[in-house]
Protein backbone atom coordinates (compact mmCIF):
# COMPACT_ATOMS: atom_id res chain seq x y z
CA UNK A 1 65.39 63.56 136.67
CA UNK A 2 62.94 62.09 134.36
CA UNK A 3 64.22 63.95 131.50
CA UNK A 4 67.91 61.99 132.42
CA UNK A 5 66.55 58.84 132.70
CA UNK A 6 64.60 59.17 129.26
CA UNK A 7 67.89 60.11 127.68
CA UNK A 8 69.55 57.43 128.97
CA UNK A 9 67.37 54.93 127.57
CA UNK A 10 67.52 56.91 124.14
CA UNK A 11 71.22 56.53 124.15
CA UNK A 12 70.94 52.79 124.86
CA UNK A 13 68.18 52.07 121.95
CA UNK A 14 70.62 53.95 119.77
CA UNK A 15 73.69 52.28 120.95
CA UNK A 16 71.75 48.59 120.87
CA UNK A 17 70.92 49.36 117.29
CA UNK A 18 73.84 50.68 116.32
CA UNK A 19 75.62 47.43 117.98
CA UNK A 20 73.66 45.21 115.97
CA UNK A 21 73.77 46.75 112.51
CA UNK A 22 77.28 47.59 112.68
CA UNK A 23 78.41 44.35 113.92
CA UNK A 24 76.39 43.30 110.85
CA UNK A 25 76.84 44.77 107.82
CA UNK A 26 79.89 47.10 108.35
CA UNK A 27 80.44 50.82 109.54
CA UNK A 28 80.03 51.71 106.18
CA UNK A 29 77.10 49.14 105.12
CA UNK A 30 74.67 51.33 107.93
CA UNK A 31 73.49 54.96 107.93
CA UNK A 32 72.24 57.08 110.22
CA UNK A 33 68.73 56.93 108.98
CA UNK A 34 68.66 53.15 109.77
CA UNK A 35 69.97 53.66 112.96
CA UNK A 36 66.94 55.84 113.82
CA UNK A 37 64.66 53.52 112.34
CA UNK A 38 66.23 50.09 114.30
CA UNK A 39 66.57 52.55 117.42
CA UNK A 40 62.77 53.66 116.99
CA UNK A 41 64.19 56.82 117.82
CA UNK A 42 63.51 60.67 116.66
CA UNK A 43 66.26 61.75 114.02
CA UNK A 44 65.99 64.96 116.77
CA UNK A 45 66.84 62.70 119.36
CA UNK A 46 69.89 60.75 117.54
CA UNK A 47 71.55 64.16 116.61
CA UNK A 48 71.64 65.70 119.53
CA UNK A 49 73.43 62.32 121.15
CA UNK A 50 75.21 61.84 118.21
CA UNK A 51 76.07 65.07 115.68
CA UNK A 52 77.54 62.63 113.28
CA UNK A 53 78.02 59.51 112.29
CA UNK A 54 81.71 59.53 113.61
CA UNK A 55 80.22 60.25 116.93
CA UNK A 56 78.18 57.16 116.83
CA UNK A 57 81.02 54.83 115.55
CA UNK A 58 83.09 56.12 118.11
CA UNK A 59 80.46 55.35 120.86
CA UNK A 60 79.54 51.77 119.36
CA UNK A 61 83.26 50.79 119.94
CA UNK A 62 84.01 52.21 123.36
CA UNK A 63 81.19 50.80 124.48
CA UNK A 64 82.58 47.26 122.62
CA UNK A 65 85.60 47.44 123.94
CA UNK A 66 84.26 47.79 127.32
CA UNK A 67 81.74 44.65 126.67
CA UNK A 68 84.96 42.15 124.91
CA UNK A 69 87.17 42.69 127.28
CA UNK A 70 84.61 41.81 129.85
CA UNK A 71 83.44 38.53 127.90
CA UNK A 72 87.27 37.59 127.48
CA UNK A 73 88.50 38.46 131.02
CA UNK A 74 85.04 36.32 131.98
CA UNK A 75 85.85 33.29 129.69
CA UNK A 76 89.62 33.16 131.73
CA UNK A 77 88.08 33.26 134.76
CA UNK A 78 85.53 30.11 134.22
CA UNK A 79 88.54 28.30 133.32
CA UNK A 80 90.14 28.46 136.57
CA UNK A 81 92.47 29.89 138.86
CA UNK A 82 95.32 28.62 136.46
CA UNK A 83 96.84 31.73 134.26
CA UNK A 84 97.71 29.28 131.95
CA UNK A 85 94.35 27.66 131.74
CA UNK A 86 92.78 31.25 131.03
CA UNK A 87 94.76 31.80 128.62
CA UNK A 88 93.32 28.91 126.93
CA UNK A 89 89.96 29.32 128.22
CA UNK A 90 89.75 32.71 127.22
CA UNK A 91 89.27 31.51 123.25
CA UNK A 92 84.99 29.75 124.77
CA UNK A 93 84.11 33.79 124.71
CA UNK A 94 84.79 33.50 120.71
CA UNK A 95 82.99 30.22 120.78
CA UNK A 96 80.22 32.07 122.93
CA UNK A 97 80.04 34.91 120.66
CA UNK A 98 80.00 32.38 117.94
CA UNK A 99 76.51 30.67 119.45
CA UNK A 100 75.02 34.33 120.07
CA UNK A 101 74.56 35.72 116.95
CA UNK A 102 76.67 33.69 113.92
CA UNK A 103 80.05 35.52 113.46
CA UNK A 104 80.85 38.63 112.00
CA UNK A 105 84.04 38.67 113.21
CA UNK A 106 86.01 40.99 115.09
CA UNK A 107 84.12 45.00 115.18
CA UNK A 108 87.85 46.40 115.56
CA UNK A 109 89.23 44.81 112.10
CA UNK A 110 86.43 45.57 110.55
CA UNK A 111 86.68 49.32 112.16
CA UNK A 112 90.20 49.49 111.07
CA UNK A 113 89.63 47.83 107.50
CA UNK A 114 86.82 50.39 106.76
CA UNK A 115 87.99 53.37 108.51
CA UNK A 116 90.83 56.29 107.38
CA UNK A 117 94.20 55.46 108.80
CA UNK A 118 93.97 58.90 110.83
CA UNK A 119 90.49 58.47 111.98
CA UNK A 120 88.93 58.17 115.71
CA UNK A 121 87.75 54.57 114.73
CA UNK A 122 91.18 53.57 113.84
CA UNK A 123 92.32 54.61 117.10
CA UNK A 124 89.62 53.10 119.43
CA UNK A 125 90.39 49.86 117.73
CA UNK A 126 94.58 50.30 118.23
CA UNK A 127 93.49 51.25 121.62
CA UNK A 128 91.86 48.17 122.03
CA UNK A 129 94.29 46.08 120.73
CA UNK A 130 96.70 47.67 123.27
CA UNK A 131 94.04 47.06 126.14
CA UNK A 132 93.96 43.25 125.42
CA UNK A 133 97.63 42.59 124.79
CA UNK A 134 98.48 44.43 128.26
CA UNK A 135 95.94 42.04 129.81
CA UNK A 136 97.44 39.39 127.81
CA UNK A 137 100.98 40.19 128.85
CA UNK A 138 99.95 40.37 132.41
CA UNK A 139 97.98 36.58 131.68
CA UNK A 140 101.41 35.49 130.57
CA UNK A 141 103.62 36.70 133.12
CA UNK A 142 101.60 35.00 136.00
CA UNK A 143 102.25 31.63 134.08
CA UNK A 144 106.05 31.79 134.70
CA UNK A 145 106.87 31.84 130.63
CA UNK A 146 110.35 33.23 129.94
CA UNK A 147 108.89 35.88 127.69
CA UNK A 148 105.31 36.35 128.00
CA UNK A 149 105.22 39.25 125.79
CA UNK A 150 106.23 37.16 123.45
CA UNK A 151 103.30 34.00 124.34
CA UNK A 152 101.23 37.21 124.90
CA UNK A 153 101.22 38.11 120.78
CA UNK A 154 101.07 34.67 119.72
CA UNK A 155 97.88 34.56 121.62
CA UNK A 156 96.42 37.76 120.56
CA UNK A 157 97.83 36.82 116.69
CA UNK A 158 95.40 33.58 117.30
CA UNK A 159 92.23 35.64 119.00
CA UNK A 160 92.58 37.92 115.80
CA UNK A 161 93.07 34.82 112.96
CA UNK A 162 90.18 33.03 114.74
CA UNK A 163 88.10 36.05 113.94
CA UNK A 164 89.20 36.35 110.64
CA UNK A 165 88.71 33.40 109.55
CA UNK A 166 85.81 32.55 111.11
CA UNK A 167 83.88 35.69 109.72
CA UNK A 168 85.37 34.09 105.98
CA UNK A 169 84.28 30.39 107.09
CA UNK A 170 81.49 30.90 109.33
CA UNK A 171 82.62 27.61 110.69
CA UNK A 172 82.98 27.33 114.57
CA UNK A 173 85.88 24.52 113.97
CA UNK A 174 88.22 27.88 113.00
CA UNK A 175 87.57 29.18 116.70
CA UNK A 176 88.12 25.54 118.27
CA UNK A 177 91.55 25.08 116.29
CA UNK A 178 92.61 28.54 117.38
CA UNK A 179 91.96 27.31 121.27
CA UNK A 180 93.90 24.19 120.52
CA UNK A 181 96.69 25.92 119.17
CA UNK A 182 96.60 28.38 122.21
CA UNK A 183 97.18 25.16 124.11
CA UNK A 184 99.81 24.21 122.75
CA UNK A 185 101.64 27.56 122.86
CA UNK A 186 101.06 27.89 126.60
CA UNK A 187 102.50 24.58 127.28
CA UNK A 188 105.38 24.88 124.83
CA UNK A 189 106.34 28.51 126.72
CA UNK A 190 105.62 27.44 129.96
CA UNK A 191 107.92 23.90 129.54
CA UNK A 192 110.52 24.34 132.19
């Protein structure tokens, strides 16, 4: 039991690290060896987690994935009840992020930019996508809109320009406009 608890925290050293630098300076700006060293970590100990560097990027974004979607769903829900207000309020978890730790902008872009088309990066990050426009959809459809798969991308278009540009502009303004303009959209396809 010890031995499983000791890996655990192992994994999560490695994973913190590996959230931090990535999120940082790139998948490709980071190797292993500084990993190890951020993770205070035995190189023994990161390969037999993580054979290769692949394994590690994969992990990093599952394990993102799992933590945006969390800090997006709980943005919506501190704006209310309202489907239409979460899909406004959804945009203070960029703002959030934003305050955390400056803005690097979106891990899956930057997964996709710097990553093969055919490689297990690439896909977490589609997969993602996918995720969030589903929960999106589903956001839309409880507002009444006509076509909420269709108020569903314009929203998703925004979250992803908002990142965008506010890795370029590190300006917080980028993220507010974005929530604006998610305003309007709601109330423009929700107008009956």
């Amino acid at each position: 039991m010890v031995t499983r608890v000791r890996r655990t925290a192992s994994v999560e050293k490695i994973l913190d690290a590996a959230r931090s630098l990535f999120y940082a300076h790139g998948l490709r700006g980071v190797g292993m060896d500084q990993v190890i060293a951020e993770a205070g970590v035995a190189k023994s100990t990161m390969y037999a987690h993580f054979p290769t560097k692949g394994d590690l990027v994969a992990a990093y974004l599952t394990a993102t994935d799992d933590s945006w979607m969390d800090q997006l769903q709980t943005a919506a829900e501190q704006a209310g009840p309202d489907p239409a207000e979460q899909l406004v309020g959804l945009f203070d978890a960029l703002l959030n992020a934003f305050e955390r730790h400056g803005f690097f902008g979106c891990p899956f872009i930057s997964a996709a930019v710097e990553t093969s088309l055919d490689s297990q990066a690439r896909e977490i990050a589609i997969a993602h996508t996918r995720r969030r426009q589903e929960w999106l959809t589903t956001l839309a459809a409880a507002t009444g809109a006509p076509e909420p798969e269709r108020l569903a991308w314009h929203i998703g278009l925004l979250v992803d320009g908002a990142m965008a540009a506010g890795r370029l502009l590190q300006d917080r303004a980028v993220v507010e406009e974005a929530k604006g303009a998610a305003r309007r959209l709601v109330d423009e396809h929700t107008a009956a």
